[in-house]
N, C-alpha and C. Protein backbone atom coordinates (compact mmCIF):
# COMPACT_ATOMS: atom_id res chain seq x y z
N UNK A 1 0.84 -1.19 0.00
CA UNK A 1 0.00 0.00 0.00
C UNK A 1 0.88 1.24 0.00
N UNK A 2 0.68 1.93 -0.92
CA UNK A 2 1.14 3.47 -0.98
C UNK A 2 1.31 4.15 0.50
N UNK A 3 2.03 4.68 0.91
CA UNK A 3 1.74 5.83 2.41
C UNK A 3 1.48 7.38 1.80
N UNK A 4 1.02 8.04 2.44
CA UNK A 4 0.42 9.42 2.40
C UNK A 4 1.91 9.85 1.70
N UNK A 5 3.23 9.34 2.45
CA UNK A 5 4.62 10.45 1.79
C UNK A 5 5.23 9.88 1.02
N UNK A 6 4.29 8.81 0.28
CA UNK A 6 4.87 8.61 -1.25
C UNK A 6 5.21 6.95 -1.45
N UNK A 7 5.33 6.15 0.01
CA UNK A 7 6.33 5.26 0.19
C UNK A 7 5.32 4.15 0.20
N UNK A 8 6.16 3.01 -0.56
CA UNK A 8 5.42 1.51 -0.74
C UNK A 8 6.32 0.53 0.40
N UNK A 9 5.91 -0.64 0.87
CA UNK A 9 6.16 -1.26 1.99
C UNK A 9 6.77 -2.30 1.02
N UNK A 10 6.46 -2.66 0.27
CA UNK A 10 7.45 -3.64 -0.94
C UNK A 10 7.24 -3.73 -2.33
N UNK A 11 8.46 -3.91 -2.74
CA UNK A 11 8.72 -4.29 -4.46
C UNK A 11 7.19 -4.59 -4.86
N UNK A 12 6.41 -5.15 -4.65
CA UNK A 12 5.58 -6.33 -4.83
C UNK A 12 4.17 -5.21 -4.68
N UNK A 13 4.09 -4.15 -4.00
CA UNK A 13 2.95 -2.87 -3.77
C UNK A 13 3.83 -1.77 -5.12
N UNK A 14 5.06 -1.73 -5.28
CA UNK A 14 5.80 -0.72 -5.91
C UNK A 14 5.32 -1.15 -7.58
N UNK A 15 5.63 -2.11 -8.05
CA UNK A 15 5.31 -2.97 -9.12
C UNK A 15 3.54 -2.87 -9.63
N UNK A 16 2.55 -2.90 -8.48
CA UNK A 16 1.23 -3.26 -8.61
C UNK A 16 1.15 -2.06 -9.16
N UNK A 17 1.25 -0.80 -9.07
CA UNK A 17 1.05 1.17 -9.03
C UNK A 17 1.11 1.40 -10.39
N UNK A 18 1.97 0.35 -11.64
CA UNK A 18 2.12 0.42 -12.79
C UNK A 18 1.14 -0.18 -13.61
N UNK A 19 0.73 0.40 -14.85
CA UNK A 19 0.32 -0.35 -15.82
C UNK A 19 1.18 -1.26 -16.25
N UNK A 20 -0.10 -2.37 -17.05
CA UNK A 20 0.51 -3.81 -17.18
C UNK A 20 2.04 -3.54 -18.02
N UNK A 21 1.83 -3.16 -19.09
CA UNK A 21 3.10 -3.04 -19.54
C UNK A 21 4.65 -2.34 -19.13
N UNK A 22 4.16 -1.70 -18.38
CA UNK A 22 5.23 -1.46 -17.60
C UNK A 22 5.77 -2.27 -16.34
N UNK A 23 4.30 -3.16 -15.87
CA UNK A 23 5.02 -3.69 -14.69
C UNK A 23 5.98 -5.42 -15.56
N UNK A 24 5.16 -5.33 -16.71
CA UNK A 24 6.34 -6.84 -16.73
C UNK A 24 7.43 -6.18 -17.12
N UNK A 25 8.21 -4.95 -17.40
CA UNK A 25 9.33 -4.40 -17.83
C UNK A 25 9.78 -4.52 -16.36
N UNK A 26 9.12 -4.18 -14.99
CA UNK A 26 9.88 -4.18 -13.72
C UNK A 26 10.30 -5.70 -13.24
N UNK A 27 9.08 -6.30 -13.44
CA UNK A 27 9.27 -8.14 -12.86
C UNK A 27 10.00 -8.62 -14.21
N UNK A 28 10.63 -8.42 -15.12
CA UNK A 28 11.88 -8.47 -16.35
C UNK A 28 13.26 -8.20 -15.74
N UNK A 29 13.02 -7.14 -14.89
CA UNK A 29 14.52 -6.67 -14.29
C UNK A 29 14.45 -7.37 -12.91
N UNK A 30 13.47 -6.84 -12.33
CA UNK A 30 13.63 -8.25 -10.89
C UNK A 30 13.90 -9.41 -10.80
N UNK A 31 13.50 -9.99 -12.06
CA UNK A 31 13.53 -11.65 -12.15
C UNK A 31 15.26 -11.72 -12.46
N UNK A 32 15.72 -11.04 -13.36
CA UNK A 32 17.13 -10.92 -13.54
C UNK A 32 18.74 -10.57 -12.66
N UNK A 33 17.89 -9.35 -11.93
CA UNK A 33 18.44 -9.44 -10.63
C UNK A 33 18.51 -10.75 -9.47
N UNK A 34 17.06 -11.23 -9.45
CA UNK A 34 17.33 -12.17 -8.79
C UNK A 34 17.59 -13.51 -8.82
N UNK A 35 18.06 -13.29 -10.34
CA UNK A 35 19.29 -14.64 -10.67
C UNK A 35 20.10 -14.69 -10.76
N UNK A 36 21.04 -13.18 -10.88
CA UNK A 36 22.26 -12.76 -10.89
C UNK A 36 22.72 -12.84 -9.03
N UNK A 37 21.77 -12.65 -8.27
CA UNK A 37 22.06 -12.23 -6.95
C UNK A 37 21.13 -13.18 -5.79
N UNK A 38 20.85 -14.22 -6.29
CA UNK A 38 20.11 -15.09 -5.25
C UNK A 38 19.38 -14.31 -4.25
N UNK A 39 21.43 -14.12 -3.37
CA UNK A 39 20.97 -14.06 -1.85
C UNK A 39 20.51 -12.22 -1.81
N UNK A 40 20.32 -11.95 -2.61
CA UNK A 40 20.65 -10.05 -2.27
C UNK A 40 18.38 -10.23 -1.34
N UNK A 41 18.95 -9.37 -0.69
CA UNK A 41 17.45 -9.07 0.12
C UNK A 41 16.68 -8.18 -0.79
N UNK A 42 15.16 -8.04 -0.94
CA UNK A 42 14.75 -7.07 -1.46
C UNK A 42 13.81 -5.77 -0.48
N UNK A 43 13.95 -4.83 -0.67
CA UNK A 43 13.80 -3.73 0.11
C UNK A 43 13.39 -2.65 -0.84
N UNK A 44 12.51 -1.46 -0.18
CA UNK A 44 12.31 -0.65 -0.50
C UNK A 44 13.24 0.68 -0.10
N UNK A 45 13.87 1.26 -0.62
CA UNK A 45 15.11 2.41 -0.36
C UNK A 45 14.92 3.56 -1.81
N UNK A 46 15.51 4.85 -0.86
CA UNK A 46 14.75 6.11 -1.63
C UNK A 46 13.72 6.17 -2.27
N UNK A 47 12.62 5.23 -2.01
CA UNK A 47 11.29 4.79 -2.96
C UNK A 47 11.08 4.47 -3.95
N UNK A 48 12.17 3.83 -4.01
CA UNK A 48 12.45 2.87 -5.06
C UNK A 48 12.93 1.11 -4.71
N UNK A 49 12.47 0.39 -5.42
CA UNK A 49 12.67 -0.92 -5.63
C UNK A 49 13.96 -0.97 -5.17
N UNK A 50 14.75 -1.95 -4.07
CA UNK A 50 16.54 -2.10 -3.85
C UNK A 50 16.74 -3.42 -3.63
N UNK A 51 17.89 -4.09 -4.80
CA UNK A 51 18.55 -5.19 -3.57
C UNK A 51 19.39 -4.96 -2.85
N UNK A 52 19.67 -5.76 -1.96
CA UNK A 52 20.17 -5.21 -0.86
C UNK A 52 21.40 -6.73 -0.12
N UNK A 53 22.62 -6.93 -0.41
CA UNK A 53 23.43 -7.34 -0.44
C UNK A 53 24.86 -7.03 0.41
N UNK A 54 25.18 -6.85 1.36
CA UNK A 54 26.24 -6.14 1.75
C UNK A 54 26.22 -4.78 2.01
N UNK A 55 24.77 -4.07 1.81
CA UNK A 55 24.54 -2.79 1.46
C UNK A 55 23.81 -2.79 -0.16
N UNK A 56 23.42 -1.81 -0.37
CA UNK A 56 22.38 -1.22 -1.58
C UNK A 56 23.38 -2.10 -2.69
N UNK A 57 22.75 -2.87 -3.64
CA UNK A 57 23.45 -3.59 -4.47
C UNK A 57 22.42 -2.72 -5.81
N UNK A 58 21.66 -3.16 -6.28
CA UNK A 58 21.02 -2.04 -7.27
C UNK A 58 19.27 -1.30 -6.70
N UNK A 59 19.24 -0.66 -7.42
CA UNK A 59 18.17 0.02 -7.81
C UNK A 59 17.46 0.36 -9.01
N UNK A 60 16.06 -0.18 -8.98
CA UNK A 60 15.87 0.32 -10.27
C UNK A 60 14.14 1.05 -10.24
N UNK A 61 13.66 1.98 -10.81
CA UNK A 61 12.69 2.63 -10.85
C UNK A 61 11.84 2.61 -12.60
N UNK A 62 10.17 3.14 -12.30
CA UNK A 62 10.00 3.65 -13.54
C UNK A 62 9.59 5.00 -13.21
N UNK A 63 9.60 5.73 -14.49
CA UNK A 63 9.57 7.39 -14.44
C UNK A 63 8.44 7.37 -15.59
N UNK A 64 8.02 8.58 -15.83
CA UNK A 64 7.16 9.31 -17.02
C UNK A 64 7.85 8.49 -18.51
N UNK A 65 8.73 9.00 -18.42
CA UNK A 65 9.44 8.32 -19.63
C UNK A 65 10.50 7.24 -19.74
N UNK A 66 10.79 6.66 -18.69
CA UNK A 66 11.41 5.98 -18.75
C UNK A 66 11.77 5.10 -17.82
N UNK A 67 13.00 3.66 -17.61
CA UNK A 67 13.03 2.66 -16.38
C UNK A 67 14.33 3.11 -16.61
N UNK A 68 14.69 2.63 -15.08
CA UNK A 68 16.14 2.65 -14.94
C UNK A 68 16.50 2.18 -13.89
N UNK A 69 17.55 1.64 -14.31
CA UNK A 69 18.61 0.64 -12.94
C UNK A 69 19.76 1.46 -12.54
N UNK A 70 20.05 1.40 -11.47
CA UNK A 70 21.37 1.94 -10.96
C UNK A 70 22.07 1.03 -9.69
N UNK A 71 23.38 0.56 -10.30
CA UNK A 71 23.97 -0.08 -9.24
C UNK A 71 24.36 1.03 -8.15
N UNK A 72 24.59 0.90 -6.90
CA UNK A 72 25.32 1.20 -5.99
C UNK A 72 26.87 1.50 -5.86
């Protein structure tokens, strides 16, 4: 569920907020991440989607125009 200051409680509420076509572009990059990274935890950080591995391992978001990943 969304909170009043913007923030989703998991990947899994962050993902639902999208139209369909955009959310299999997110569960495309999640699923990938989490074959590249088994053990990485998943978390919500800067309100955005994070694995979380030793510390912030990536991030990735969608925008108006666009998705994007960013490692740590």
């Amino acid at each position: 569920m969304q909170h009043d200051k913007g923030g989703y409680d998991s990947i899994d509420e962050y993902i639902a907020a999208f139209p369909d076509d955009i959310r299999g572009l997110l569960e495309a990059i999640r699923a990938t991440i989490k074959a590249v990274a088994p053990d990485a935890e998943e978390r919500i950080s800067y309100q955005m989607p994070t694995f979380f591995l030793k510390g912030n391992l990536v991030h990735f978001a969608a925008h108006r125009n666009h998705i994007e990943s960013r490692m740590s």
